[in-house]
PDB file of N, CA and C in Angstrom:
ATOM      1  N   UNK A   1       0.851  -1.188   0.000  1.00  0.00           N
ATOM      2  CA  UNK A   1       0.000   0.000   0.000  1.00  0.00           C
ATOM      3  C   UNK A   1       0.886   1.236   0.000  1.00  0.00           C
ATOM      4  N   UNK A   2       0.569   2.261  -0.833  1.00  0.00           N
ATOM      5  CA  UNK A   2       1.491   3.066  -0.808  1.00  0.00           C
ATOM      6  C   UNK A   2       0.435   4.434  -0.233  1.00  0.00           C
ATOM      7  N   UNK A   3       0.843   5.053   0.653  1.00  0.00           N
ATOM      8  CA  UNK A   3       0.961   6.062   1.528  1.00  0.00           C
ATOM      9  C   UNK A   3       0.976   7.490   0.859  1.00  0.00           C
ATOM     10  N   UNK A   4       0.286   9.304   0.956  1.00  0.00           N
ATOM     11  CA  UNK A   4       0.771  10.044   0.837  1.00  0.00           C
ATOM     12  C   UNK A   4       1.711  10.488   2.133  1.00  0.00           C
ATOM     13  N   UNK A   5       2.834  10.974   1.419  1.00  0.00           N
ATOM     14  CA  UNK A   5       3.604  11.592   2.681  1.00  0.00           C
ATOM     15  C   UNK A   5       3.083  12.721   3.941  1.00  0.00           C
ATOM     16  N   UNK A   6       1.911  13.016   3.033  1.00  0.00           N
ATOM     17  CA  UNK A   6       1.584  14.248   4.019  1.00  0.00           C
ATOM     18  C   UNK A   6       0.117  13.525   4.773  1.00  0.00           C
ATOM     19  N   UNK A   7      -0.297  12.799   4.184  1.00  0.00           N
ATOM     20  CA  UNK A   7      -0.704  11.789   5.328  1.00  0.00           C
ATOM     21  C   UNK A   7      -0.556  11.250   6.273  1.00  0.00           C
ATOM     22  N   UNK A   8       0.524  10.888   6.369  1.00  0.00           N
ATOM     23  CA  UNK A   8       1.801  10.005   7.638  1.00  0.00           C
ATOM     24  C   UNK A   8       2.520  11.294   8.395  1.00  0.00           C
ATOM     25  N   UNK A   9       2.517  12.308   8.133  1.00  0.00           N
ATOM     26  CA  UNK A   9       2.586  13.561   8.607  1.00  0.00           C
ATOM     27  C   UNK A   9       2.346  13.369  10.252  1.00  0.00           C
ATOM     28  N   UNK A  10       3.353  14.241  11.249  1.00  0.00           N
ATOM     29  CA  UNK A  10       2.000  14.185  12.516  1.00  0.00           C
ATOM     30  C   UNK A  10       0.905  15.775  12.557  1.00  0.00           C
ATOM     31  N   UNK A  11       0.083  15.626  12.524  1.00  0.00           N
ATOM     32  CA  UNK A  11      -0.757  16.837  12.676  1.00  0.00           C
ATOM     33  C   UNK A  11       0.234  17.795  13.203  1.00  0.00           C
ATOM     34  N   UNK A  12      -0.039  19.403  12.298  1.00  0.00           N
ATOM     35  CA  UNK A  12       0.891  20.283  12.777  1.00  0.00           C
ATOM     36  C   UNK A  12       0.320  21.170  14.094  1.00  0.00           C
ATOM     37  N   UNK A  13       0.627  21.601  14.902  1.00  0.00           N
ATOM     38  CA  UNK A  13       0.939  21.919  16.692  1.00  0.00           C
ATOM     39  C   UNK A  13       0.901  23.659  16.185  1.00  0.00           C
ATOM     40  N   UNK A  14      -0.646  24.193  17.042  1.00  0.00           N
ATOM     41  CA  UNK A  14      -0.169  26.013  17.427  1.00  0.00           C
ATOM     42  C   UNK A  14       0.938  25.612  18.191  1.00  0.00           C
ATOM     43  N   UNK A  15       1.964  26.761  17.580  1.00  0.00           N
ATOM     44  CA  UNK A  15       3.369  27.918  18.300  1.00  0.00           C
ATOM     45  C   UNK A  15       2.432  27.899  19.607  1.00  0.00           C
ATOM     46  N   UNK A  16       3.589  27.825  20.742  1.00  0.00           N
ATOM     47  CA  UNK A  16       3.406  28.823  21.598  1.00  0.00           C
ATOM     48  C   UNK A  16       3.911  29.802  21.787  1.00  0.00           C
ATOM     49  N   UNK A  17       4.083  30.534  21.456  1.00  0.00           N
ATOM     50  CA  UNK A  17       4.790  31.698  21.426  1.00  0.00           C
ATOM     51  C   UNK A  17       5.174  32.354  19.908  1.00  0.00           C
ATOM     52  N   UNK A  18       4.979  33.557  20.045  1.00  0.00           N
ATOM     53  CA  UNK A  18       5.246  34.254  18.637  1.00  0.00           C
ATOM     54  C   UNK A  18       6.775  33.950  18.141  1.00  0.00           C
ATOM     55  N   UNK A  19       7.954  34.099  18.921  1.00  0.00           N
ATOM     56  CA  UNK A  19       9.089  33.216  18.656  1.00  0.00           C
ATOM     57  C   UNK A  19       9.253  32.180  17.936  1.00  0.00           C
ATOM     58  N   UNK A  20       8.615  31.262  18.411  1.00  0.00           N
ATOM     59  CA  UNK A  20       8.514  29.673  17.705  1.00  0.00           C
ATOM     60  C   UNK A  20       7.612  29.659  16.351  1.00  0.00           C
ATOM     61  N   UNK A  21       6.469  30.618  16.643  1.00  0.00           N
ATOM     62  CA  UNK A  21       6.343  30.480  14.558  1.00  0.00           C
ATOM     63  C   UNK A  21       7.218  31.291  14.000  1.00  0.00           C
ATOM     64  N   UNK A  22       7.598  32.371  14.406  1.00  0.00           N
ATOM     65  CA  UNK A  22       8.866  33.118  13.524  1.00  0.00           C
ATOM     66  C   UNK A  22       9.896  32.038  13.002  1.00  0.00           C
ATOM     67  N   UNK A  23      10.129  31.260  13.782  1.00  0.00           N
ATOM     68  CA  UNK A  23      11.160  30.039  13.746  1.00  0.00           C
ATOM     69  C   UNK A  23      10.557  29.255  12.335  1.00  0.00           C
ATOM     70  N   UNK A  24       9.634  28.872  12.883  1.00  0.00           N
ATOM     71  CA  UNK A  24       8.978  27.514  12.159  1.00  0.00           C
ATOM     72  C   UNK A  24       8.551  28.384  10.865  1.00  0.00           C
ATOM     73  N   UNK A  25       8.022  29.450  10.693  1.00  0.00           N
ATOM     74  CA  UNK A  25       7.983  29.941   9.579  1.00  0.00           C
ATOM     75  C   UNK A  25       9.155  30.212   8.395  1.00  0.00           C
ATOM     76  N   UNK A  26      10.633  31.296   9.293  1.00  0.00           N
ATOM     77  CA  UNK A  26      11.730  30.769   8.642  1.00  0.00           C
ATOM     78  C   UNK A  26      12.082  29.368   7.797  1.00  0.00           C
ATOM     79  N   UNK A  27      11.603  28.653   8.825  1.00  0.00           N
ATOM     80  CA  UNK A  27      12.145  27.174   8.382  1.00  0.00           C
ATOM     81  C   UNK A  27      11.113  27.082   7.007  1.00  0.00           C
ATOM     82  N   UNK A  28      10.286  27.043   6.737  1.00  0.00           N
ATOM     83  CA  UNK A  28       9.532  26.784   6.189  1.00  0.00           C
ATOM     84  C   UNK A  28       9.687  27.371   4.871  1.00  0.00           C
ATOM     85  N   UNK A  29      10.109  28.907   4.873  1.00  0.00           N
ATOM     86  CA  UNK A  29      10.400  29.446   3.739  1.00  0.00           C
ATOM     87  C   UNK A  29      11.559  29.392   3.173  1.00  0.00           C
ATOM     88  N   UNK A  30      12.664  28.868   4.312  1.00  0.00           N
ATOM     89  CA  UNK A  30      13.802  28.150   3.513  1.00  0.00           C
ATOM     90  C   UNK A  30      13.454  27.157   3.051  1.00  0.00           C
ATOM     91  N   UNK A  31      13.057  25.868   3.063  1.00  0.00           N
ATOM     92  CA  UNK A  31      12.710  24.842   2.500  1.00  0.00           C
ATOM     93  C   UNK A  31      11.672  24.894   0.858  1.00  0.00           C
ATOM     94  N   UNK A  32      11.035  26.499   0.936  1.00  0.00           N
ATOM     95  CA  UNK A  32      10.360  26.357   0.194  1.00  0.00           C
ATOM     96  C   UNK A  32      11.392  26.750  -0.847  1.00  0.00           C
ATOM     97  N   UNK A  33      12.762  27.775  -0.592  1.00  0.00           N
ATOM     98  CA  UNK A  33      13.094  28.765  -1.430  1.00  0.00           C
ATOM     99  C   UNK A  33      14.564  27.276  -1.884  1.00  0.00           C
ATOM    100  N   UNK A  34      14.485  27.030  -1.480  1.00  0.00           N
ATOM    101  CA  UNK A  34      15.774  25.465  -1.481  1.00  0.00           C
ATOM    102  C   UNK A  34      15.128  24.605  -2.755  1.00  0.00           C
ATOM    103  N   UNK A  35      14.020  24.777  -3.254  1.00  0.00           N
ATOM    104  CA  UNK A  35      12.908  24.039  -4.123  1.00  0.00           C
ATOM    105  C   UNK A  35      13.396  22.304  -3.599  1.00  0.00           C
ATOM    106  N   UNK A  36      13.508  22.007  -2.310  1.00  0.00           N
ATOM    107  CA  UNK A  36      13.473  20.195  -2.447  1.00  0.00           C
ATOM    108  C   UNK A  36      12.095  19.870  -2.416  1.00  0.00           C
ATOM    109  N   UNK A  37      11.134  20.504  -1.960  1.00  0.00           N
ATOM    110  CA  UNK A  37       9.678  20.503  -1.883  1.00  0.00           C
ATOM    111  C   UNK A  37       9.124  19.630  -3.084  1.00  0.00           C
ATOM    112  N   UNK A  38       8.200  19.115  -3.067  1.00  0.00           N
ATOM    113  CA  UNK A  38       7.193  18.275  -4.255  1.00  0.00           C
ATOM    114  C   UNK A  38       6.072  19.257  -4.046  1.00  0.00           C
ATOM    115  N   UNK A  39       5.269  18.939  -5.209  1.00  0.00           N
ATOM    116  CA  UNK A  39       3.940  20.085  -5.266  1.00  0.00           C
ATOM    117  C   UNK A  39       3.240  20.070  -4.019  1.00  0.00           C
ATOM    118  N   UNK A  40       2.662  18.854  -3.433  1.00  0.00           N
ATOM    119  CA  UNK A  40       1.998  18.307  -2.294  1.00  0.00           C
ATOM    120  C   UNK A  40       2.177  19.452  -1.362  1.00  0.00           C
ATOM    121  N   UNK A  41       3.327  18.976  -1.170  1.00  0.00           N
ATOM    122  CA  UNK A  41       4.646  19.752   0.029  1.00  0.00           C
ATOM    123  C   UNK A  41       4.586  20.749   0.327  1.00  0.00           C
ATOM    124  N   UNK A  42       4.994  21.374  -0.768  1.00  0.00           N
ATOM    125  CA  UNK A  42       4.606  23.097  -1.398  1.00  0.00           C
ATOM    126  C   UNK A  42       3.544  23.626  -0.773  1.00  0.00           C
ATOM    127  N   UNK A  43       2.863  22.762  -1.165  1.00  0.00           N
ATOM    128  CA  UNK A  43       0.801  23.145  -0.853  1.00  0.00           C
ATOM    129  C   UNK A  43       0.832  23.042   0.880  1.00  0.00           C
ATOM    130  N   UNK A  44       1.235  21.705   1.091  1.00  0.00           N
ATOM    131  CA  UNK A  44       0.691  21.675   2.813  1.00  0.00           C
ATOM    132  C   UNK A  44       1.816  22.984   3.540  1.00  0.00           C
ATOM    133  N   UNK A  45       3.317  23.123   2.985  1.00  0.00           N
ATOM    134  CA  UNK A  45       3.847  24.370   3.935  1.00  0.00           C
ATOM    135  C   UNK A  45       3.616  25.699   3.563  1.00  0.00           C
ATOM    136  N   UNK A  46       2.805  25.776   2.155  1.00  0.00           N
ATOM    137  CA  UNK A  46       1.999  27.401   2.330  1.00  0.00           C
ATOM    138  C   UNK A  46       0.958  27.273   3.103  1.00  0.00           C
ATOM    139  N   UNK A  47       0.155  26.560   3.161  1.00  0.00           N
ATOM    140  CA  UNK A  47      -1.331  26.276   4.219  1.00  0.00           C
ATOM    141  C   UNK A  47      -0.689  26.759   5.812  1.00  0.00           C
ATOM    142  N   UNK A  48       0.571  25.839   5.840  1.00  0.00           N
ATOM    143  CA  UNK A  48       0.993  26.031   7.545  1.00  0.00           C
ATOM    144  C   UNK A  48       2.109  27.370   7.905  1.00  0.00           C
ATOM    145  N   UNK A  49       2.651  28.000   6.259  1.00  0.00           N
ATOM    146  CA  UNK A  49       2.923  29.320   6.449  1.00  0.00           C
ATOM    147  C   UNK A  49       1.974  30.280   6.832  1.00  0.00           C
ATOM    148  N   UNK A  50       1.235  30.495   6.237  1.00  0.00           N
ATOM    149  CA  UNK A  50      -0.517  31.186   6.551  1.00  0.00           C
ATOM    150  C   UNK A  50      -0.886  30.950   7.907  1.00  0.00           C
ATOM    151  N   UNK A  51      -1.165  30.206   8.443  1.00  0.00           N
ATOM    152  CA  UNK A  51      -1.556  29.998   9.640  1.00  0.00           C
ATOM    153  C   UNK A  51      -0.470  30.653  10.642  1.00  0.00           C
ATOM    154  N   UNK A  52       0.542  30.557  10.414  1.00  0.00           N
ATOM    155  CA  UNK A  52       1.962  30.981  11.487  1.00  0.00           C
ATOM    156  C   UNK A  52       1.966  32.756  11.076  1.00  0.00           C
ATOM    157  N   UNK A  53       1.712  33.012   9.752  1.00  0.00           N
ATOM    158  CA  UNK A  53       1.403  34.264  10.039  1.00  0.00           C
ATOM    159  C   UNK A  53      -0.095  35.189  10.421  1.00  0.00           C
ATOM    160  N   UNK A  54      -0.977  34.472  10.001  1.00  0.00           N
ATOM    161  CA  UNK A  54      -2.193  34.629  11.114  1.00  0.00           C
ATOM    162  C   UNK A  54      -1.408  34.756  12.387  1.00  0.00           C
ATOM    163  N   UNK A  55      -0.957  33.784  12.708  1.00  0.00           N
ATOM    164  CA  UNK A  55      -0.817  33.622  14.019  1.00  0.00           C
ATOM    165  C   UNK A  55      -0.096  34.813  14.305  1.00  0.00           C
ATOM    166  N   UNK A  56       1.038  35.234  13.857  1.00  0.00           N
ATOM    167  CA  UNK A  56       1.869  36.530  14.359  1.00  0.00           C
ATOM    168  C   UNK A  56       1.253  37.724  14.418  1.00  0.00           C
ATOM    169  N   UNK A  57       0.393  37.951  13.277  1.00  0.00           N
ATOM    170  CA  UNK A  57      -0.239  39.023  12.880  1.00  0.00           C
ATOM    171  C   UNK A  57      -0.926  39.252  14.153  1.00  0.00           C
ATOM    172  N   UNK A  58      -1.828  38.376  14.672  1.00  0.00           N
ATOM    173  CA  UNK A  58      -2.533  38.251  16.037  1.00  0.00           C
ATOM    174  C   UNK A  58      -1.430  38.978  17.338  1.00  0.00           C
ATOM    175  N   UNK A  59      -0.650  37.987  17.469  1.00  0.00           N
ATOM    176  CA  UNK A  59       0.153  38.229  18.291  1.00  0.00           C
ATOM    177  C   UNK A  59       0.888  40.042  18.562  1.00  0.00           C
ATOM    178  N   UNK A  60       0.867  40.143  17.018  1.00  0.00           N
ATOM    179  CA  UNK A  60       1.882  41.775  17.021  1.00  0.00           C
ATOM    180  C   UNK A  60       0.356  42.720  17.191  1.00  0.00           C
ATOM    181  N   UNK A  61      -0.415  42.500  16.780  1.00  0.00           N
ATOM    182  CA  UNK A  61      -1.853  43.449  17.224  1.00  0.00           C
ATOM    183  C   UNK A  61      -2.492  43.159  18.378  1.00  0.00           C
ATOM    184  N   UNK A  62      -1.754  42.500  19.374  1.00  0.00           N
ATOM    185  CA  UNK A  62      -2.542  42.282  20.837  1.00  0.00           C
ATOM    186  C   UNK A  62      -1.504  43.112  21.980  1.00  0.00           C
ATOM    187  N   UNK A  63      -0.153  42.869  21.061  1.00  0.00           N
ATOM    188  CA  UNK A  63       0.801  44.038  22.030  1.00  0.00           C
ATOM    189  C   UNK A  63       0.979  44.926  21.504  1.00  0.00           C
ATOM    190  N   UNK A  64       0.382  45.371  20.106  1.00  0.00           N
ATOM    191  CA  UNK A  64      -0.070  46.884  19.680  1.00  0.00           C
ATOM    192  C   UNK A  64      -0.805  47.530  20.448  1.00  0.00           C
ATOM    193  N   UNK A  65      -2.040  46.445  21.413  1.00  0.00           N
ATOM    194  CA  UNK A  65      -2.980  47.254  21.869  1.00  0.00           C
ATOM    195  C   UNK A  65      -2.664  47.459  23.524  1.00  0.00           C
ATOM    196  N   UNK A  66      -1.691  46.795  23.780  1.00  0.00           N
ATOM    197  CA  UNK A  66      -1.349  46.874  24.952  1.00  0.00           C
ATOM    198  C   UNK A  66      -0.641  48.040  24.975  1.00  0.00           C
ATOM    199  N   UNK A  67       0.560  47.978  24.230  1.00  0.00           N
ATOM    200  CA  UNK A  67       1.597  49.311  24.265  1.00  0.00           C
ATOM    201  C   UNK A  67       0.691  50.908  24.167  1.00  0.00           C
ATOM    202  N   UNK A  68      -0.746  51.121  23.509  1.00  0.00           N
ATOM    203  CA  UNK A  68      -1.371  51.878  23.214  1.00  0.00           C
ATOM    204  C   UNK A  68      -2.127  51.949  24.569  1.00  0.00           C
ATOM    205  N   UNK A  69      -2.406  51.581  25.127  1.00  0.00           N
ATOM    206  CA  UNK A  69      -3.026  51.205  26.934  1.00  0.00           C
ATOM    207  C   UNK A  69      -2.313  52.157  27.391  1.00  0.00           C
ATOM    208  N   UNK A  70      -0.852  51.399  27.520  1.00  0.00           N
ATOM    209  CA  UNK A  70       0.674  51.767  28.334  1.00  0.00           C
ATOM    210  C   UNK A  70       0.885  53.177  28.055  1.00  0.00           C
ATOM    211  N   UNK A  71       0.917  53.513  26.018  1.00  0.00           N
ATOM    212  CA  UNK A  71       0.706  54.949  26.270  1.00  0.00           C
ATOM    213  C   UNK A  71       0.142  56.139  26.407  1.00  0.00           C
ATOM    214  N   UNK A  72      -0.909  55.278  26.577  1.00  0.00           N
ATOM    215  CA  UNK A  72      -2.001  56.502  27.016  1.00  0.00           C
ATOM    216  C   UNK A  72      -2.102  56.972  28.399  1.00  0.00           C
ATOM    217  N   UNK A  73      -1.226  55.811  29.498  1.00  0.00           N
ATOM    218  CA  UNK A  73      -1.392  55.824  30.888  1.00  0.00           C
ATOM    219  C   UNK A  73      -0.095  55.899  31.536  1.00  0.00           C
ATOM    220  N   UNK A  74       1.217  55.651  30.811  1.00  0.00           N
ATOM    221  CA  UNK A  74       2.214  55.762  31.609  1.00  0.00           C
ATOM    222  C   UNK A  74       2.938  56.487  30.424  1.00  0.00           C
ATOM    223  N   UNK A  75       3.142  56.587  29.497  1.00  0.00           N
ATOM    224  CA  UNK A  75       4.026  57.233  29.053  1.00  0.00           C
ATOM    225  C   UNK A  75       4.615  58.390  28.539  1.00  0.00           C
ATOM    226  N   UNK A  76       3.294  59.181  29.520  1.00  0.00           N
ATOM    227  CA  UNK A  76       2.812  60.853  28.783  1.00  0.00           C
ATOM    228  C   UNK A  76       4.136  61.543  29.481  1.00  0.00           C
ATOM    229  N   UNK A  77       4.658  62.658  29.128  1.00  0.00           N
ATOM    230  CA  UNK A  77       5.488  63.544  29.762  1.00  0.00           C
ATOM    231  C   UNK A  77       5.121  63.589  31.362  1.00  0.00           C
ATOM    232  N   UNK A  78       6.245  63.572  31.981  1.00  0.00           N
ATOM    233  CA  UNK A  78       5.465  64.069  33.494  1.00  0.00           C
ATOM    234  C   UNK A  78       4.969  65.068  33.954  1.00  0.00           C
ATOM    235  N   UNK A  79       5.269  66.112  32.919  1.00  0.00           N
ATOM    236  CA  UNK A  79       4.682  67.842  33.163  1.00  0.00           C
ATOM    237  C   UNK A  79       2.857  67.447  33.025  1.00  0.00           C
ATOM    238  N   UNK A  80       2.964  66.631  31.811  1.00  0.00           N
ATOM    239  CA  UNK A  80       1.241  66.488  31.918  1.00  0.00           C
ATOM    240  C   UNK A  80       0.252  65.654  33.216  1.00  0.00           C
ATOM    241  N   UNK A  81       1.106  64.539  33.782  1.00  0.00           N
ATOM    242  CA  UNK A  81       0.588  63.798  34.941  1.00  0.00           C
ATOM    243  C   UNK A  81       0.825  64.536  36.004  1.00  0.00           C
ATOM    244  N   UNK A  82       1.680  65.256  36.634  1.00  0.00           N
ATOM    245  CA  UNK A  82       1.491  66.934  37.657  1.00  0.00           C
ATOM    246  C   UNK A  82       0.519  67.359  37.244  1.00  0.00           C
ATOM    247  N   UNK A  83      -0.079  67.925  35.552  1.00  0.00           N
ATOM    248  CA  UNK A  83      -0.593  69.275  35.785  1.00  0.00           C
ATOM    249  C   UNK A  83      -2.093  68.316  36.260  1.00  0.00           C
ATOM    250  N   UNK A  84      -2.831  67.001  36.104  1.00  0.00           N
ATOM    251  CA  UNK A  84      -3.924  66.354  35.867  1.00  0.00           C
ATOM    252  C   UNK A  84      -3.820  66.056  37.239  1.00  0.00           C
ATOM    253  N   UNK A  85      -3.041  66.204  38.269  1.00  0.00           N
ATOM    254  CA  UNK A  85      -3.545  65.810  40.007  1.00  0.00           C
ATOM    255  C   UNK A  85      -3.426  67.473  40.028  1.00  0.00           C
ATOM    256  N   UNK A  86      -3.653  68.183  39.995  1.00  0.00           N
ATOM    257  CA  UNK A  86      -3.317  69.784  40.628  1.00  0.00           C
ATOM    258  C   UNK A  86      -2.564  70.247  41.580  1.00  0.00           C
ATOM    259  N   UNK A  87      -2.780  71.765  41.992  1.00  0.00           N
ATOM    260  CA  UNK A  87      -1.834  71.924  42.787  1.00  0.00           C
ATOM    261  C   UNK A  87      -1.746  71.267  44.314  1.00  0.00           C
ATOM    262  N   UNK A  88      -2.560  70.807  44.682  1.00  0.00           N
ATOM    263  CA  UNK A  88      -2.702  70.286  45.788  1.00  0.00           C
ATOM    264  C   UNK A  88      -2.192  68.952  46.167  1.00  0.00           C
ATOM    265  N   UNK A  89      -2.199  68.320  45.080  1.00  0.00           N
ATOM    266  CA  UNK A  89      -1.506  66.756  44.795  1.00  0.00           C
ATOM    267  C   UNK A  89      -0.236  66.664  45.631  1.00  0.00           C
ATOM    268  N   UNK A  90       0.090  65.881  45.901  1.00  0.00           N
ATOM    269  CA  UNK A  90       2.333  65.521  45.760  1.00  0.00           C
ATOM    270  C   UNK A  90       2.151  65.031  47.432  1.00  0.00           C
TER     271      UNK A  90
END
């Protein structure tokens, strides 16, 4: 019986961490740019490139929205956080 390779595959695993698809994505686009790939191949590591950048894309717009939190609340000049407690503050 003969087998597709990407059948016998083990199911591919979410990154934990934005690190590790940066990784696994690298890898991925070297292998693609190396052409040892078969069409199959090709097909299943653009499917699991896509997904790893979903995935980042997520990742870089959730600490977009954090850093935008951060600067709206800590990172204003300090002349402006004095003048917003008044003179009575300190």
């Amino acid at each position: 019986m003969v087998t597709n390779k990407t059948e016998t595959a083990a199911p591919a695993r979410a990154p934990v961490s934005f690190e590790e698809a940066m990784r696994e994505l690298e890898a991925i686009v070297g292998r693609m740019d190396d052409g040892s790939l078969g069409l199959e191949e090709s097909l299943a590591a653009y499917k699991r490139g896509a997904e790893l950048v979903r995935r980042c894309q997520e990742a870089l717009e959730a600490v977009r929205e954090q850093v935008q939190v951060l600067d709206g609340e800590m990172l204003r000049p300090a002349g402006e956080l004095l003048s917003e407690r008044g003179p009575d503050a300190g």
